[in-house]
Every structure is written in C-alpha cells, then in structure tokens.
Protein backbone atom coordinates (compact mmCIF):
# COMPACT_ATOMS: atom_id res chain seq x y z
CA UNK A 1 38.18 31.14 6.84
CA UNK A 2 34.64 31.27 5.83
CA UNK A 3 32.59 28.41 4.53
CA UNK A 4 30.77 28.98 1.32
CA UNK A 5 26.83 28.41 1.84
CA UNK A 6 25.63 30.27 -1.61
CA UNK A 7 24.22 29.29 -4.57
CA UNK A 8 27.49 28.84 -6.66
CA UNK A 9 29.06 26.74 -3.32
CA UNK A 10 30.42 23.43 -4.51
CA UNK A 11 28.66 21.19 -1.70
CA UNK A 12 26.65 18.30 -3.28
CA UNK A 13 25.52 16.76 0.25
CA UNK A 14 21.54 15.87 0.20
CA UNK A 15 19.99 18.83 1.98
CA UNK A 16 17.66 17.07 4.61
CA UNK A 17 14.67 18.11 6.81
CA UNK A 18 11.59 20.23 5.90
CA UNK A 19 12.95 22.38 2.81
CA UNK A 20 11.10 22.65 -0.03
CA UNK A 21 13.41 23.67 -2.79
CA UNK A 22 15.22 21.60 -5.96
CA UNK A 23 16.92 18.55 -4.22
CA UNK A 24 15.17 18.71 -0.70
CA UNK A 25 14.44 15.65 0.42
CA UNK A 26 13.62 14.31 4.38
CA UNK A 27 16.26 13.25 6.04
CA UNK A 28 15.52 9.11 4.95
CA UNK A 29 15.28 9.81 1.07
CA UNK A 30 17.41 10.75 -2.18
CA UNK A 31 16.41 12.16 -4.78
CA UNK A 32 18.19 10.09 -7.85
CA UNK A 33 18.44 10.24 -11.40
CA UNK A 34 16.54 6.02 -12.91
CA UNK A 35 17.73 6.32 -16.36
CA UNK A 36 17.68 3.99 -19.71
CA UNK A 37 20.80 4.94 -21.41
CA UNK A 38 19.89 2.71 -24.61
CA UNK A 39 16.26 4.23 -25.06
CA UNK A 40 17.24 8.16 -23.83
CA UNK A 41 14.59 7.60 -20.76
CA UNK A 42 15.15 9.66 -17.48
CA UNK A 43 13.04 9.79 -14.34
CA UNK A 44 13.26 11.60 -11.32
CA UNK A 45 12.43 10.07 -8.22
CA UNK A 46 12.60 10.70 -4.85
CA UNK A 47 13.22 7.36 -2.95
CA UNK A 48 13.90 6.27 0.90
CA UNK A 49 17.28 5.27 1.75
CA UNK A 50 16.27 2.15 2.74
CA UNK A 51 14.78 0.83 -0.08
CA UNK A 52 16.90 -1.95 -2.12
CA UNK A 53 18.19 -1.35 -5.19
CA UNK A 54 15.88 -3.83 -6.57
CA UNK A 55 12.85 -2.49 -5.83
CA UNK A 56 14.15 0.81 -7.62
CA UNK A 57 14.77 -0.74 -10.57
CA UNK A 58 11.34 -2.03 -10.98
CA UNK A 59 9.91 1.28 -10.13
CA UNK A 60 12.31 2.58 -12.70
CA UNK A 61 10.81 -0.21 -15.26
CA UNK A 62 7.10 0.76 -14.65
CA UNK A 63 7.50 4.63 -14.80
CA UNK A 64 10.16 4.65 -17.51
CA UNK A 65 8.78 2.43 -20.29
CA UNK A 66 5.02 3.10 -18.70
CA UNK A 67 3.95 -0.43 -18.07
CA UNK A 68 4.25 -2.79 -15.95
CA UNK A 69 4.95 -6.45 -18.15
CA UNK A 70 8.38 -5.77 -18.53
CA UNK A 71 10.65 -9.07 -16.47
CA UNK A 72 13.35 -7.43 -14.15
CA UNK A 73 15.21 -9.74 -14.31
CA UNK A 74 15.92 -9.33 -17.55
CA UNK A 75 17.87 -5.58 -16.43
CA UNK A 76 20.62 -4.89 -14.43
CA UNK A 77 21.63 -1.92 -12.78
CA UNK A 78 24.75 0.24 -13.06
CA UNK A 79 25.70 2.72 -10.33
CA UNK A 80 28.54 4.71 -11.07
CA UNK A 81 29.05 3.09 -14.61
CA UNK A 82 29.61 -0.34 -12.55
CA UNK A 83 26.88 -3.06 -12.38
CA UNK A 84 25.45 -3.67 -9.20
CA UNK A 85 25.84 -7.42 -8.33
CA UNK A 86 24.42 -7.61 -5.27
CA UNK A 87 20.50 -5.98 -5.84
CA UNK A 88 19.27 -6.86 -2.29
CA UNK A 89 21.45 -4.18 -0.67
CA UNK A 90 19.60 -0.91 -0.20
CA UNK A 91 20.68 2.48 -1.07
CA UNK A 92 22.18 3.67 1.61
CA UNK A 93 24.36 0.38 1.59
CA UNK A 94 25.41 0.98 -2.04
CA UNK A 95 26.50 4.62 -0.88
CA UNK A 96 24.00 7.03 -3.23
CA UNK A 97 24.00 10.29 -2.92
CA UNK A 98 21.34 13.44 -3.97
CA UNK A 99 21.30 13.79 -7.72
CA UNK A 100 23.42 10.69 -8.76
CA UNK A 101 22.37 8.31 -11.73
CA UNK A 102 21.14 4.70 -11.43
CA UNK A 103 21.22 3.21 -15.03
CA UNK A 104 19.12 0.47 -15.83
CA UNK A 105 19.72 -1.45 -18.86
CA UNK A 106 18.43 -5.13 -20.33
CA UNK A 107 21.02 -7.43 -21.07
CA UNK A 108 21.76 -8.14 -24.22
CA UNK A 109 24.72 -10.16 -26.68
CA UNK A 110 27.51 -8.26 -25.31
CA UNK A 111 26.48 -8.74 -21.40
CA UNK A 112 25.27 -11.19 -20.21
CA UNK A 113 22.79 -12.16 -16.90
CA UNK A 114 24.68 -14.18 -14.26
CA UNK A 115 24.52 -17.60 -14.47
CA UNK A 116 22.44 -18.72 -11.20
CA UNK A 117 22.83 -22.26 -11.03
C-alpha cells in the first residue's frame, strides 16, 4: 500500500524542521488560528509549544484589537468550542495542533468569569 504524500493527502500533522512553505513551522512552534468570533477578528501567529495559553491570549488581545489597554482577564479562551479553565497550561499540554483555532472572547451576561474567591 502506498502512503499518500501529495498535495490533496489528508495529513494535517505540523510539518516541522527548516521548510519554508504555508504551515512550516520549527519543530517547537504551531502555527494557530487567535480569533474574536464576536468582532470577525483573525490573526495568524506562529507560537512555541511551550508557551501558556495565557500568554497567547494576550498576544491575541494586543494584535487583534491593536492596543494594548484591553484587561485579560476580562476574556476567556475557547479551544475546540470548549473554554479553557486552566490558562497556565501551555500548548502543547492543551494538545494544539497546526492550523487549529483559539477563540478569545470577553465575558459578557450570558457567561460569566469564575468566581475566584
């Protein structure tokens, strides 16, 4: 049997090492999707694996809405159309892959920030 490598192959795995077409990325990095659903924002970004998905939300905030006064803590994050709960963990933890979506939304009347008390 013999395994599809083309362009119309099926296999979504991040490509790693030195290449330098769409979706290459070193082998430590993934290139994701930071969107804003409620304001039809998208960014691009190509982010290290290690990097928590905290710290991509507030590089989401600055290049998204284009400043930098915006509270963080007044967003959460969804990752396959679930919130993340925990925002410490990084992104390898959470399980991204190449070319997935990290939404970023404010919450608002109908969801509400965890109470931390």
């Amino acid at each position: 049997m013999r395994e599809e490598t083309g362009p119309d192959s099926q296999d979504v795995t991040p490509r790693t090492g030195g290449g330098s077409g769409p979706g290459a990325a070193a082998a430590d990095t993934v290139t994701l999707r930071l969107v804003m659903p409620d304001r039809w924002l998208e960014q691009v970004e190509e982010l290290p694996l290690d990097m928590s998905v905290e710290s991509a939300k507030r590089i989401g905030l600055r290049k998204l809405l284009m400043r930098s006064g915006d509270d963080p803590d007044d967003y959460y994050v969804e990752y396959a159309e679930r919130e993340v709960r925990d925002e410490s963990q990084t992104l390898a933890e959470l399980g991204v892959q190449a070319r997935e979506i990290l939404s970023i939304r404010k919450y608002d009347l109908g969801h509400y920030p965890r109470y931390r008390g």
